[in-house]
C-alpha atoms as a PDB file:
ATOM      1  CA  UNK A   1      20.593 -18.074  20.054  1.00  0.00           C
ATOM      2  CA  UNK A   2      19.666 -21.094  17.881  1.00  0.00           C
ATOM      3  CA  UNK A   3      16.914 -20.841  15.393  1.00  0.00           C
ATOM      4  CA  UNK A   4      15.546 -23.674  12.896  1.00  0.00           C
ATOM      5  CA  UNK A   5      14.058 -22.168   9.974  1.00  0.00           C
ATOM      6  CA  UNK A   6      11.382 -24.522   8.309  1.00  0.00           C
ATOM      7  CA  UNK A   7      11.239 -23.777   4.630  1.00  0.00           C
ATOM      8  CA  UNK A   8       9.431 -25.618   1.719  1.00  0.00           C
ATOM      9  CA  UNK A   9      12.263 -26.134  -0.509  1.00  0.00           C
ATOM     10  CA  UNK A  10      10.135 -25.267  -3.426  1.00  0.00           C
ATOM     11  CA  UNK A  11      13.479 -23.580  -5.251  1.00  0.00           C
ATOM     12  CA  UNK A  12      10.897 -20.405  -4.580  1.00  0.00           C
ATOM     13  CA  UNK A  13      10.803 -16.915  -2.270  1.00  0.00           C
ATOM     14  CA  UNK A  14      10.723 -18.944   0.981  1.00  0.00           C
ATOM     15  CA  UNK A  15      13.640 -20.699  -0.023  1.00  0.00           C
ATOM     16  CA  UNK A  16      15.184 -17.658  -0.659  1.00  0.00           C
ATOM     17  CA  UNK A  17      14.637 -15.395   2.213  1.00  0.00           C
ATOM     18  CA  UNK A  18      15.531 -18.237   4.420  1.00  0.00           C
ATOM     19  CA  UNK A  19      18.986 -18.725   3.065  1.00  0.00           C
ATOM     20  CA  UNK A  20      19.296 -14.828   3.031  1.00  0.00           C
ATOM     21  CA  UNK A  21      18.198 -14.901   6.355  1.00  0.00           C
ATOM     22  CA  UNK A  22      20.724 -17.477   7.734  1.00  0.00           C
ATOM     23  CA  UNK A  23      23.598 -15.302   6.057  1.00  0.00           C
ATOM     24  CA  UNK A  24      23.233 -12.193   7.182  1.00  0.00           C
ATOM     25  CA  UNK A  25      21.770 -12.881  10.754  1.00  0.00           C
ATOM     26  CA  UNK A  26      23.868 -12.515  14.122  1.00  0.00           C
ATOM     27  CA  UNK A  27      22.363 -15.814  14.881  1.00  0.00           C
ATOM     28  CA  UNK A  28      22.328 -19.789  14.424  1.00  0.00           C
ATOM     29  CA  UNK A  29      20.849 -20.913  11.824  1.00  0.00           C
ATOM     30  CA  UNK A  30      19.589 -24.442  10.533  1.00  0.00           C
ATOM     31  CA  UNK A  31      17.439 -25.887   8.266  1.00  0.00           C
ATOM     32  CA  UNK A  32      18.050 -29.324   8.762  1.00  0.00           C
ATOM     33  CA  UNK A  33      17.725 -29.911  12.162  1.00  0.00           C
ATOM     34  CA  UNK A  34      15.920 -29.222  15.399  1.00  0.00           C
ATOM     35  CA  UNK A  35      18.622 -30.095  18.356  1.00  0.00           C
ATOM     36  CA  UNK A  36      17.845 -29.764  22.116  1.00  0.00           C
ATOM     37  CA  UNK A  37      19.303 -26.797  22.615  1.00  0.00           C
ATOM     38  CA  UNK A  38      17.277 -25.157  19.574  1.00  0.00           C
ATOM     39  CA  UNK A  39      15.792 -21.574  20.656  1.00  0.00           C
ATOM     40  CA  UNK A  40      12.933 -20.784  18.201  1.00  0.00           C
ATOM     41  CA  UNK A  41      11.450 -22.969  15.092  1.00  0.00           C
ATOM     42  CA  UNK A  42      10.457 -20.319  12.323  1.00  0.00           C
ATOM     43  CA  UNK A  43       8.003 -21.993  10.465  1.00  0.00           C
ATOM     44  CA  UNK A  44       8.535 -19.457   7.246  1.00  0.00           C
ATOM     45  CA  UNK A  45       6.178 -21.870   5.503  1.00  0.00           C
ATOM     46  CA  UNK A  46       3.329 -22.043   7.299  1.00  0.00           C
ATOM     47  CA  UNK A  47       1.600 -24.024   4.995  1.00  0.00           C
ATOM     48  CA  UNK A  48       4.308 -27.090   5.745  1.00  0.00           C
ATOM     49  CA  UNK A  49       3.806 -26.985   9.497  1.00  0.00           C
ATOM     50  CA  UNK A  50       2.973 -30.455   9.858  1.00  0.00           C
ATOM     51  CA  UNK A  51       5.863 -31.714   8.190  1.00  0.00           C
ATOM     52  CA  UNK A  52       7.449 -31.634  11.805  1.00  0.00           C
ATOM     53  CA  UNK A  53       7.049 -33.897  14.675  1.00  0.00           C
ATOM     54  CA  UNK A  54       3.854 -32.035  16.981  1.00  0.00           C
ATOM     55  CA  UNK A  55       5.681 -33.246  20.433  1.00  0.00           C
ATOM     56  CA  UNK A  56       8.677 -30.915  19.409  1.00  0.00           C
ATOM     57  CA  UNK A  57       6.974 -27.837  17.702  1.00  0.00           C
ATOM     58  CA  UNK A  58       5.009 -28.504  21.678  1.00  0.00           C
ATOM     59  CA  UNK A  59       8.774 -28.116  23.075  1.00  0.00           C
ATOM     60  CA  UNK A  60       9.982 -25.064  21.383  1.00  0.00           C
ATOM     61  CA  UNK A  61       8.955 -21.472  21.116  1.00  0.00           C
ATOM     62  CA  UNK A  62       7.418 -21.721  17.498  1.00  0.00           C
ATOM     63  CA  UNK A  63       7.108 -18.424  14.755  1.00  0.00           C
ATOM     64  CA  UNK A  64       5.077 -18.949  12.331  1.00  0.00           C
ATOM     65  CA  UNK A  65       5.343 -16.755   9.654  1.00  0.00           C
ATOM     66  CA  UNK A  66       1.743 -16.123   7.272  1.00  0.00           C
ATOM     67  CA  UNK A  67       2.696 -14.008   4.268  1.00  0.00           C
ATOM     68  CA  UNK A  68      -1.038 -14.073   3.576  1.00  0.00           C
ATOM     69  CA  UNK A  69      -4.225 -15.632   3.495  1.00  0.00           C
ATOM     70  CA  UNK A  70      -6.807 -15.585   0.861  1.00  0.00           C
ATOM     71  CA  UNK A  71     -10.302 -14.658   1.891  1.00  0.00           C
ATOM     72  CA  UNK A  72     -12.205 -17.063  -0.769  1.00  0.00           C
ATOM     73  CA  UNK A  73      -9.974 -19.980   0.214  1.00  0.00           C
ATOM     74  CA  UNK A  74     -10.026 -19.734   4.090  1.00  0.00           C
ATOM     75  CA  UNK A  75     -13.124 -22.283   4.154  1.00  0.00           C
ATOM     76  CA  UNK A  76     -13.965 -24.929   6.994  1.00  0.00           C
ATOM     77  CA  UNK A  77     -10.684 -27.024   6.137  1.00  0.00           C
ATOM     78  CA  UNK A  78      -8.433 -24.123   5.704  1.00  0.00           C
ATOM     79  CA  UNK A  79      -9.967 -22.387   9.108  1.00  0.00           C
ATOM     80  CA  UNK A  80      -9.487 -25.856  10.796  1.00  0.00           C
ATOM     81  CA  UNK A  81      -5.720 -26.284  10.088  1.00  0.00           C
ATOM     82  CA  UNK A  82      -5.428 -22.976  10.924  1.00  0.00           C
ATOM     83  CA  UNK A  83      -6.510 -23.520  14.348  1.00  0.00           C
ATOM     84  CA  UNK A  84      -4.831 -26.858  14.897  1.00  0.00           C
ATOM     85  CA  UNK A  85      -1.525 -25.119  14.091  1.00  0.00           C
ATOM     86  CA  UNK A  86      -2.555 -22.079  16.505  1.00  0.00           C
ATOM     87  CA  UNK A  87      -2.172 -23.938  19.411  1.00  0.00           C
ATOM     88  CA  UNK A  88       1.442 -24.885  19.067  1.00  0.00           C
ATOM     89  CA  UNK A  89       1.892 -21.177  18.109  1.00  0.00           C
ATOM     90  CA  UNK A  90       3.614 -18.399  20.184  1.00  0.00           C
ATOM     91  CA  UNK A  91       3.724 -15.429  18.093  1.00  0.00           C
ATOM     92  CA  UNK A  92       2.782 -14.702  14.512  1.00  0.00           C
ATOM     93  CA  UNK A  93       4.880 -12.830  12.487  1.00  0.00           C
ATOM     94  CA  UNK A  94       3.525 -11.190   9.215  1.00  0.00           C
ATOM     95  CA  UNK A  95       4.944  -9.085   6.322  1.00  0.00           C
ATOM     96  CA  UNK A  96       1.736  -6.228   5.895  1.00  0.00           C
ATOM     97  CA  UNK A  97      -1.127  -4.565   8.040  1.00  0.00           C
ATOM     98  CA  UNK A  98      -3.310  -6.231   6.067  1.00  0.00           C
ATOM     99  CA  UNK A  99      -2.300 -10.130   6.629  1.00  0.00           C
ATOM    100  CA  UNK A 100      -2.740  -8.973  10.304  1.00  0.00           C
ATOM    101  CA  UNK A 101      -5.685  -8.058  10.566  1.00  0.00           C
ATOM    102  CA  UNK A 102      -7.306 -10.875   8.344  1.00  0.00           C
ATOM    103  CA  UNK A 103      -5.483 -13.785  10.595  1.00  0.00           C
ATOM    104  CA  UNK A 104      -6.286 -11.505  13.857  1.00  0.00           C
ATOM    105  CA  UNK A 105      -9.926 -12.928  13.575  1.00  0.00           C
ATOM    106  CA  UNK A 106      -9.075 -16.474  14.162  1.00  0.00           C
ATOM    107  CA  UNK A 107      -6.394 -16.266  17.081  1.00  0.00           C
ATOM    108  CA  UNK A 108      -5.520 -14.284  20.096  1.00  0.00           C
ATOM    109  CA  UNK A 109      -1.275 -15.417  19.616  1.00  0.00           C
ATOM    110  CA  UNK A 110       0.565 -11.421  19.581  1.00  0.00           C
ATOM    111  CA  UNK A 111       0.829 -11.367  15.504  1.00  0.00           C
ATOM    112  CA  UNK A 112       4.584  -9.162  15.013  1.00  0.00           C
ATOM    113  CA  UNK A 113       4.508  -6.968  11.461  1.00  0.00           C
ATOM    114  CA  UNK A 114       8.008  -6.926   9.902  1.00  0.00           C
ATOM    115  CA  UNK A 115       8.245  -6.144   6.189  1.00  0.00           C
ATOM    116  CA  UNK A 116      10.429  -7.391   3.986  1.00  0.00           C
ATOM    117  CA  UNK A 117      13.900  -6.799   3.258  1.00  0.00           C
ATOM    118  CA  UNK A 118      15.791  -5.807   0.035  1.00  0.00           C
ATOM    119  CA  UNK A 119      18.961  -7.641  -0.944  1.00  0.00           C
ATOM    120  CA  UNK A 120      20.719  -4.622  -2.074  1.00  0.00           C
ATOM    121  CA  UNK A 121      23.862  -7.113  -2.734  1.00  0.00           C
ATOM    122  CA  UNK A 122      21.892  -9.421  -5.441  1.00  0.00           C
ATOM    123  CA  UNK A 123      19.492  -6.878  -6.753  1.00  0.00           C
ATOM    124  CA  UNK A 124      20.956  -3.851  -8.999  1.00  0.00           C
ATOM    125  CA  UNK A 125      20.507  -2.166 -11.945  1.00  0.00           C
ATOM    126  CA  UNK A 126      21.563  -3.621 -15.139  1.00  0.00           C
ATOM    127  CA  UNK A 127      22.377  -2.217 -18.595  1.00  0.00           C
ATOM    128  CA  UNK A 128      18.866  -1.862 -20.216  1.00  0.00           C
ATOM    129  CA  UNK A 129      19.749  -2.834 -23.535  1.00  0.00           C
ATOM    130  CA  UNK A 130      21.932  -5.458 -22.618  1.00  0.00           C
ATOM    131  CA  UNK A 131      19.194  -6.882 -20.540  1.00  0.00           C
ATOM    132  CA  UNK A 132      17.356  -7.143 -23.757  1.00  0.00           C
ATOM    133  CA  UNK A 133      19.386  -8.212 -25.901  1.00  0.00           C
ATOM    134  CA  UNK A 134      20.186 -11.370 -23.724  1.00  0.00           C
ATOM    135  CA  UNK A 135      16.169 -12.433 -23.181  1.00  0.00           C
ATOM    136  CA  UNK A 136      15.938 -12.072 -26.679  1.00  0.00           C
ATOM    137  CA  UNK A 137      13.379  -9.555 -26.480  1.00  0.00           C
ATOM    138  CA  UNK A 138      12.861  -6.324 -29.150  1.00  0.00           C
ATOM    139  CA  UNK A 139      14.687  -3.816 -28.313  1.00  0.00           C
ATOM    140  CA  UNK A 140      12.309  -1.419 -30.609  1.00  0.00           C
ATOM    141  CA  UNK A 141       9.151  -2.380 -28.270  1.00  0.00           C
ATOM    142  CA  UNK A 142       7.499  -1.280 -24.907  1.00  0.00           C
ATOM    143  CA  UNK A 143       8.580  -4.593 -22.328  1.00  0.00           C
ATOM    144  CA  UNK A 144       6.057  -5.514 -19.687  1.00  0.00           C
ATOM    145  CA  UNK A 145       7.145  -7.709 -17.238  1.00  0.00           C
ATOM    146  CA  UNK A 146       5.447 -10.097 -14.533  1.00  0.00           C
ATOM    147  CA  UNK A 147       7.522 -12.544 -12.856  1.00  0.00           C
ATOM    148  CA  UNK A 148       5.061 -14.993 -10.784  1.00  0.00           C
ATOM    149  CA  UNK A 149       2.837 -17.868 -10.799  1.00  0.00           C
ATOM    150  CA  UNK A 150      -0.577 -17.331 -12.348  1.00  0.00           C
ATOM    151  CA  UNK A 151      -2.337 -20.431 -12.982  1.00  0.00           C
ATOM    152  CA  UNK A 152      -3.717 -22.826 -10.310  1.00  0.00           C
ATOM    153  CA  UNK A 153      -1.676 -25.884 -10.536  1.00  0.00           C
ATOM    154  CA  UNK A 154      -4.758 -28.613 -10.346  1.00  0.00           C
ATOM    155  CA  UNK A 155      -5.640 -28.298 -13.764  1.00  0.00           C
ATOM    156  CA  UNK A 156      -2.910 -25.724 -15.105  1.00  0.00           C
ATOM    157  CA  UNK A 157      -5.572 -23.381 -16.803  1.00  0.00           C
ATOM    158  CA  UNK A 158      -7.663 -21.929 -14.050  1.00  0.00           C
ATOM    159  CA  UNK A 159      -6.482 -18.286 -13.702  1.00  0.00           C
ATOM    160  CA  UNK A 160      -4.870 -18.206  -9.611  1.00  0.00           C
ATOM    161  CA  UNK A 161      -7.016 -15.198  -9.011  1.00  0.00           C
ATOM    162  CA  UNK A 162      -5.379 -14.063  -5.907  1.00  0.00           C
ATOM    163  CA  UNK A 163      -2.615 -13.416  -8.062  1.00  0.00           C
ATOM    164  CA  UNK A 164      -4.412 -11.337 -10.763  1.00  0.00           C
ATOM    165  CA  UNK A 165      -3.587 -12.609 -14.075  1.00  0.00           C
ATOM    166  CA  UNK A 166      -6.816 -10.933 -15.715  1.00  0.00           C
ATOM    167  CA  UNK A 167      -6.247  -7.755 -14.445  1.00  0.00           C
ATOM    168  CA  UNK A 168      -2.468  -8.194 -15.722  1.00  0.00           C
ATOM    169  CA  UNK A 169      -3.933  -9.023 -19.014  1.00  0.00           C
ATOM    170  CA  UNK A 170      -6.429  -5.972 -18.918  1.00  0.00           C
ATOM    171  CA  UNK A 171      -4.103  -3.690 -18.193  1.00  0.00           C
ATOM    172  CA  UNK A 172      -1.439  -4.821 -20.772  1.00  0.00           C
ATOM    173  CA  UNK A 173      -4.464  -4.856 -23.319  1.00  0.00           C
ATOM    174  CA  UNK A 174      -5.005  -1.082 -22.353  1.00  0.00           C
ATOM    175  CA  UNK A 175      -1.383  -0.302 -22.941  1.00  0.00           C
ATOM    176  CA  UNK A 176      -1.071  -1.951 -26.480  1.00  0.00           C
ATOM    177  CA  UNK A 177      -4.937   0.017 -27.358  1.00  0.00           C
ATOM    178  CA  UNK A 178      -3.189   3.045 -25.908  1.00  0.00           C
ATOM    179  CA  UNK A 179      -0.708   2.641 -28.823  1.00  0.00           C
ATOM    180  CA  UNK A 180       2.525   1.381 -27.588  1.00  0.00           C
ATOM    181  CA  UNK A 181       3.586  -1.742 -29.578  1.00  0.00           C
ATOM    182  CA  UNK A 182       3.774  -4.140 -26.196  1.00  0.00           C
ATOM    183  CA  UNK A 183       5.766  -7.582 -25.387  1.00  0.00           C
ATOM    184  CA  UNK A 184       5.525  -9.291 -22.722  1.00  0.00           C
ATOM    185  CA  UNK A 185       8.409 -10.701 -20.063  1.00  0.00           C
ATOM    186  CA  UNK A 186       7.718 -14.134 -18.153  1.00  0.00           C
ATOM    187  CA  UNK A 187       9.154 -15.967 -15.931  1.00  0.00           C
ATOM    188  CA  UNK A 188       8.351 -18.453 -12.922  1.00  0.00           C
ATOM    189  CA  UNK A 189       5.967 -21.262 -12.479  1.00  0.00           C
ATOM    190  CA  UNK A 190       2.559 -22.119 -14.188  1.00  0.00           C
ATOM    191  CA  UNK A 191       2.468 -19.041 -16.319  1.00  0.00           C
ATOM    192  CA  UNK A 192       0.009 -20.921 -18.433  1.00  0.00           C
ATOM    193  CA  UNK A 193      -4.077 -18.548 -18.086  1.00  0.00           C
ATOM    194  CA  UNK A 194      -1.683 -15.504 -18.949  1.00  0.00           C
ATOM    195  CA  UNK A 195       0.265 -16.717 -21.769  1.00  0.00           C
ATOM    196  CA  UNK A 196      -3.104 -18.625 -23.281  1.00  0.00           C
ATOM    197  CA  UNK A 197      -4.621 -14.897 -22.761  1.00  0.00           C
ATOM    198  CA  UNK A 198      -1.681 -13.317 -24.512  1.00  0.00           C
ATOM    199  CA  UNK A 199      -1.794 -15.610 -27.696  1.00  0.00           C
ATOM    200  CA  UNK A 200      -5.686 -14.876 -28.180  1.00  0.00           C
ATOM    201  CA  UNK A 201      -5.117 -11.375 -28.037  1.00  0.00           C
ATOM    202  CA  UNK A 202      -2.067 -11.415 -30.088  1.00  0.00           C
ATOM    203  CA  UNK A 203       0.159  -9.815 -27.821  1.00  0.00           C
ATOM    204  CA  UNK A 204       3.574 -11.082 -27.819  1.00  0.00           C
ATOM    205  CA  UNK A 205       5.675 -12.617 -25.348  1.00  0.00           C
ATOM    206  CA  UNK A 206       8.708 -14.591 -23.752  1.00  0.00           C
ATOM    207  CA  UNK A 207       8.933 -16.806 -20.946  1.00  0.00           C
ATOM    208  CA  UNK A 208      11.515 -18.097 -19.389  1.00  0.00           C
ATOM    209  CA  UNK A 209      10.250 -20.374 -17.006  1.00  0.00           C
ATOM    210  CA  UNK A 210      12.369 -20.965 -14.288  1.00  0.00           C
ATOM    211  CA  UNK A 211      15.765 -18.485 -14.262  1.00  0.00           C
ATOM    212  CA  UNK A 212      18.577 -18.369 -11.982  1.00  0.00           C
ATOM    213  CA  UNK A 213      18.488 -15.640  -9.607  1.00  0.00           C
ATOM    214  CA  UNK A 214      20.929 -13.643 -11.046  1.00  0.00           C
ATOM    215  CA  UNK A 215      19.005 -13.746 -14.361  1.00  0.00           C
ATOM    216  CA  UNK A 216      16.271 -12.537 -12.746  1.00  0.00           C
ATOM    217  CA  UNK A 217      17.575  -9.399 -11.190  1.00  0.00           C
ATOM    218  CA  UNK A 218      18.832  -8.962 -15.141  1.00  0.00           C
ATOM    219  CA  UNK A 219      15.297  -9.786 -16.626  1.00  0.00           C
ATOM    220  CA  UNK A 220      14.090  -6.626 -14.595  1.00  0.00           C
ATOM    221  CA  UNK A 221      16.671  -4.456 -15.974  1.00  0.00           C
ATOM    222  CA  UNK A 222      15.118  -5.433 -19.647  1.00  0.00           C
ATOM    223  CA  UNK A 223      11.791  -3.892 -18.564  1.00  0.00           C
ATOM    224  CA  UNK A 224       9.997  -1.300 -19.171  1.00  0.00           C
ATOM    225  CA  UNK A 225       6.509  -1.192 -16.702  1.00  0.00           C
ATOM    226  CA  UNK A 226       6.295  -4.407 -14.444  1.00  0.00           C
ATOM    227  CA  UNK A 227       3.265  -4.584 -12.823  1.00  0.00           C
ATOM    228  CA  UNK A 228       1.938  -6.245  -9.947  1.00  0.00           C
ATOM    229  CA  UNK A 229      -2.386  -6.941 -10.548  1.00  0.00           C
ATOM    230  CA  UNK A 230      -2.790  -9.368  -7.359  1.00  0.00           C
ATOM    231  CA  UNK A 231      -5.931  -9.004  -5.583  1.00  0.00           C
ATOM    232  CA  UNK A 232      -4.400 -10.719  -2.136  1.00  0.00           C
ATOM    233  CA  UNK A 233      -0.626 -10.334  -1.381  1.00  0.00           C
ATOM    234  CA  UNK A 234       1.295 -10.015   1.761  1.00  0.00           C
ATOM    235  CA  UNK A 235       4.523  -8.483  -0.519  1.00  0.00           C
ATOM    236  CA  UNK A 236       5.064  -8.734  -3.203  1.00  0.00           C
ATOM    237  CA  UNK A 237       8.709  -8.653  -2.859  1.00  0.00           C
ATOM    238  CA  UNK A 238       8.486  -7.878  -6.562  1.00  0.00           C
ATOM    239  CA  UNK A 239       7.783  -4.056  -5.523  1.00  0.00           C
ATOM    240  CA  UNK A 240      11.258  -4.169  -3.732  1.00  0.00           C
ATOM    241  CA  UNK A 241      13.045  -5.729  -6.248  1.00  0.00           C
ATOM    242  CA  UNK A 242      11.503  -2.740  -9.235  1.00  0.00           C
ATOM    243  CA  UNK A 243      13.025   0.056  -6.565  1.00  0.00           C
ATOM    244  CA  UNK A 244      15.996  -1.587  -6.301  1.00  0.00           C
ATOM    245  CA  UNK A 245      17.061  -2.507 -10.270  1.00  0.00           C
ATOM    246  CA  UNK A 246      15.245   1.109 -10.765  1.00  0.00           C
ATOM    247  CA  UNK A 247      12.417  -0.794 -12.697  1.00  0.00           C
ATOM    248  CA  UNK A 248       9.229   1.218 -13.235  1.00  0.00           C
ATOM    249  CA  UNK A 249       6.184  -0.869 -11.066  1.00  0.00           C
ATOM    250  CA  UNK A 250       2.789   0.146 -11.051  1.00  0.00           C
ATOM    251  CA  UNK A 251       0.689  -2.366  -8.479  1.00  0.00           C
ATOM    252  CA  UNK A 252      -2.668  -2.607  -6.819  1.00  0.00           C
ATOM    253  CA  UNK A 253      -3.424  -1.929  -3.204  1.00  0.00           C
ATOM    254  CA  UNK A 254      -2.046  -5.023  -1.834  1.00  0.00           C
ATOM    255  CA  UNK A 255       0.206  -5.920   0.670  1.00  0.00           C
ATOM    256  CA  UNK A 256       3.452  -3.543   1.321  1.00  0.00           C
ATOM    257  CA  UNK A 257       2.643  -1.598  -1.833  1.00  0.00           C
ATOM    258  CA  UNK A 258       1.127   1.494   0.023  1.00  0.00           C
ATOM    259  CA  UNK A 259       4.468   1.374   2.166  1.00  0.00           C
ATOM    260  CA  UNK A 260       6.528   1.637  -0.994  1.00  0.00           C
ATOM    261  CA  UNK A 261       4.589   3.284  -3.790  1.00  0.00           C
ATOM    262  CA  UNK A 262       3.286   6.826  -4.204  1.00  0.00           C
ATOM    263  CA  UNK A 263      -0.575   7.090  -4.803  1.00  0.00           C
ATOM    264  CA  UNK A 264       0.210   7.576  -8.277  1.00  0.00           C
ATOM    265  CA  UNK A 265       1.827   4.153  -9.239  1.00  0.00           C
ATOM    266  CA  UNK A 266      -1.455   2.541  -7.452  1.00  0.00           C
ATOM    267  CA  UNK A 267      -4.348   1.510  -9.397  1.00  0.00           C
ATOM    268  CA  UNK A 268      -7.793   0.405  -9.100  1.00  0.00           C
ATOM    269  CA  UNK A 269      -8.380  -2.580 -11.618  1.00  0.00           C
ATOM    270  CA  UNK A 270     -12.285  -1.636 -11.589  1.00  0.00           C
ATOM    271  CA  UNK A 271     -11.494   1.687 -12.931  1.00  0.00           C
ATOM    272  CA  UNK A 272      -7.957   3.355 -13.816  1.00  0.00           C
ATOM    273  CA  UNK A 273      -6.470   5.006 -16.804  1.00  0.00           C
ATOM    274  CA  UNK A 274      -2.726   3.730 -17.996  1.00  0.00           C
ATOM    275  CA  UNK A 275      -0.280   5.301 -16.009  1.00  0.00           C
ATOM    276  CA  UNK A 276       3.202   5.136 -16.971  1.00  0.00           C
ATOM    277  CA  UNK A 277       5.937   6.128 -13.147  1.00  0.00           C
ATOM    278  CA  UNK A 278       7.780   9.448 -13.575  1.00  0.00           C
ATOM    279  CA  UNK A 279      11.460   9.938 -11.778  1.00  0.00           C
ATOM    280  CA  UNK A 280      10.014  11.009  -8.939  1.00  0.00           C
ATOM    281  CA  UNK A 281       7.253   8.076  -8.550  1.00  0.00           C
ATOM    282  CA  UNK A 282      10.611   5.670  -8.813  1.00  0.00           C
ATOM    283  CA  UNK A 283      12.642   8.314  -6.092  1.00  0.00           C
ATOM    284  CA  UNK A 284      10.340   8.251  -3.785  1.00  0.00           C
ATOM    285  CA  UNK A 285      10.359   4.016  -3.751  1.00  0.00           C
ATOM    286  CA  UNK A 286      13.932   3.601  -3.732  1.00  0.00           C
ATOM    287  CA  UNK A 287      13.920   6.846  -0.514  1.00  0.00           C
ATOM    288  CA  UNK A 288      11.269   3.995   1.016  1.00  0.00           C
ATOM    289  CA  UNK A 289      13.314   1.030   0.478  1.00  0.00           C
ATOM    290  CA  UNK A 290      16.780   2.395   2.187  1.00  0.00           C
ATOM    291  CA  UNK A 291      15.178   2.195   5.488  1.00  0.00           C
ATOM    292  CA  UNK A 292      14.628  -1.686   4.721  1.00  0.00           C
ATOM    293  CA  UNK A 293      18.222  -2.804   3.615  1.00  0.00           C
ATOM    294  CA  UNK A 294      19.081  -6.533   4.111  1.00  0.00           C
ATOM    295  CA  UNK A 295      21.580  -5.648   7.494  1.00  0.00           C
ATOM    296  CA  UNK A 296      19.064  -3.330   8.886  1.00  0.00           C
ATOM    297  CA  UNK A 297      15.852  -5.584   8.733  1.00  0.00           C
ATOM    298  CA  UNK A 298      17.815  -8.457   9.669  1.00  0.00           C
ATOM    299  CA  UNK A 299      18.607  -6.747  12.507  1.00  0.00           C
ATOM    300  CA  UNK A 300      15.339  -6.306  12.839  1.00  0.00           C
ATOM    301  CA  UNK A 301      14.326  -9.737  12.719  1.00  0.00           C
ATOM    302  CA  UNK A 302      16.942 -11.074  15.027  1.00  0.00           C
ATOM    303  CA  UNK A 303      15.695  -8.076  17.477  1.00  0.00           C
ATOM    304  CA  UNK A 304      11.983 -10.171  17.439  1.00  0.00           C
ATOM    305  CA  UNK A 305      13.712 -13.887  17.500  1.00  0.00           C
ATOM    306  CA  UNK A 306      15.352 -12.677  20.863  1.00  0.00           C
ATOM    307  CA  UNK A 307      12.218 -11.325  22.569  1.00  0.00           C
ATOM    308  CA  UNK A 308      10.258 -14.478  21.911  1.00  0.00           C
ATOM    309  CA  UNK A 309      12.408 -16.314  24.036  1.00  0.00           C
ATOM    310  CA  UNK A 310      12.456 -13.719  26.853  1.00  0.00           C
END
């Protein structure tokens, strides 16, 4: 079959999974155009829906693909353009429980949960003090990573709360009062509330702001705790990518983390003491993420793509 897969080309995850998508699938894939004899259009960005002519999205069996939706921000405009897309909508397809049961209130369309997939072939463990030594970080102090946008991009200084940056802070804050002598690992887009945060409390760090891919997988082998402080997720894929490069990852209850983590590497940011994963805390999420390898949830996904059209 013949899929066009929508994506944002924001150089970002969509981007990404699309491309991984396209080679590792039994199936056709396009992202540049929709022919007549196209099958399915996966709309992986949901939020870019319109970018595509209505009378052919009205032709085709459509995915659309909501990684999540936050609850504060779903107000009369958001809720409208959620509708309007609905009804060129077949079938929904979302990474967590949780996405699915916030978008469940606002259409009757069958809504399809399938996680995401770990690209065991780019993501692997790297020689820890290598790692550091080519970020330029100390290799004498306790590295805390977080590799995602924090900082809402209309004014570049209002904290993207969804995304937790304060409760990153807080807990990093806790770790360096604990007594470990903390530095902090950036990377992606609009990093700006956290590393504002950081300099007032004197708490060291380095960003690099947008590294290749295969930087990135090294940047996680340099670490020590990442940790994921998001109030509204529907991965992150960040959880996936600790098991795999064996990177310690504590995380909130968002998203997939319940599907990965043990109870122990969970937090609540109202009230939690520092927590530091064991061996077994990191065996028990790499024993969860071999049932999700990149061939066998592809498989998966291509499974899906084919029902739609039956």
């Amino acid at each position: 079959m013949k899929i066009f897969c929508h994506i944002p080309r924001e150089n970002w995850f969509c981007d990404r999974y699309g491309t991984e998508y396209l080679n590792f699938s039994n199936h056709t894939v396009s992202f540049s155009e929709i022919h007549e004899d196209t099958d399915v259009i996966w709309l992986l960005a949901s939020w870019c829906w319109n970018q595509i002519n209505p009378k052919i999205l009205e032709s085709k069996k459509v995915v659309c693909t909501i990684h999540h939706e936050v609850p504060w921000k779903f107000d009369e405009n958001r809720e409208r353009n959620f509708l309007e897309r609905d009804r060129i909508v077949d079938v929904y397809h979302v990474p967590c429980q949780k996405t699915k049961d916030f978008i469940s209130k606002y259409t009757k369309k069958p809504i399809k949960i399938l996680t995401y997939w770990c690209n065991n072939h780019l993501f692997k463990p790297h020689n820890k003090i290598e790692a550091k030594k080519k970020f330029g970080v100390p290799l004498d102090k306790f590295i805390i990573g977080s590799f995602q946008r924090d900082t809402e991009g209309h004014d570049l200084k209002t904290p993207k709360l969804e995304k937790g940056p304060d409760i990153f802070v807080s807990y990093v804050k806790k770790i360096k009062d604990s007594g470990k002598d903390v530095h902090v690992l950036l990377n992606g887009w609009r990093r700006n509330y956290v590393i504002n945060e950081l300099n007032s409390l004197n708490i060291p760090h380095t960003y690099i702001e947008l590294p290749s891919m295969s930087n990135v997988v090294e940047m996680y082998s340099a670490l020590d705790l990442y940790i994921v402080g998001s109030r509204v997720e529907g991965g992150p894929q960040s959880i996936i990518e600790c098991g795999m490069t064996n990177t310690p990852v504590i995380s909130t209850d968002v998203g997939i983390a319940r599907k990965f983590l043990p109870d122990s590497c969970i937090f609540n940011p109202e009230k939690y003491d520092v927590y530091q994963p064991k061996e077994q805390d990191m065996d028990y999420l790499k024993n969860n993420i071999n049932s999700f390898l990149i061939e066998k949830q592809v498989k998966k996904y291509d499974l899906f793509f084919e029902e739609v059209i039956k």
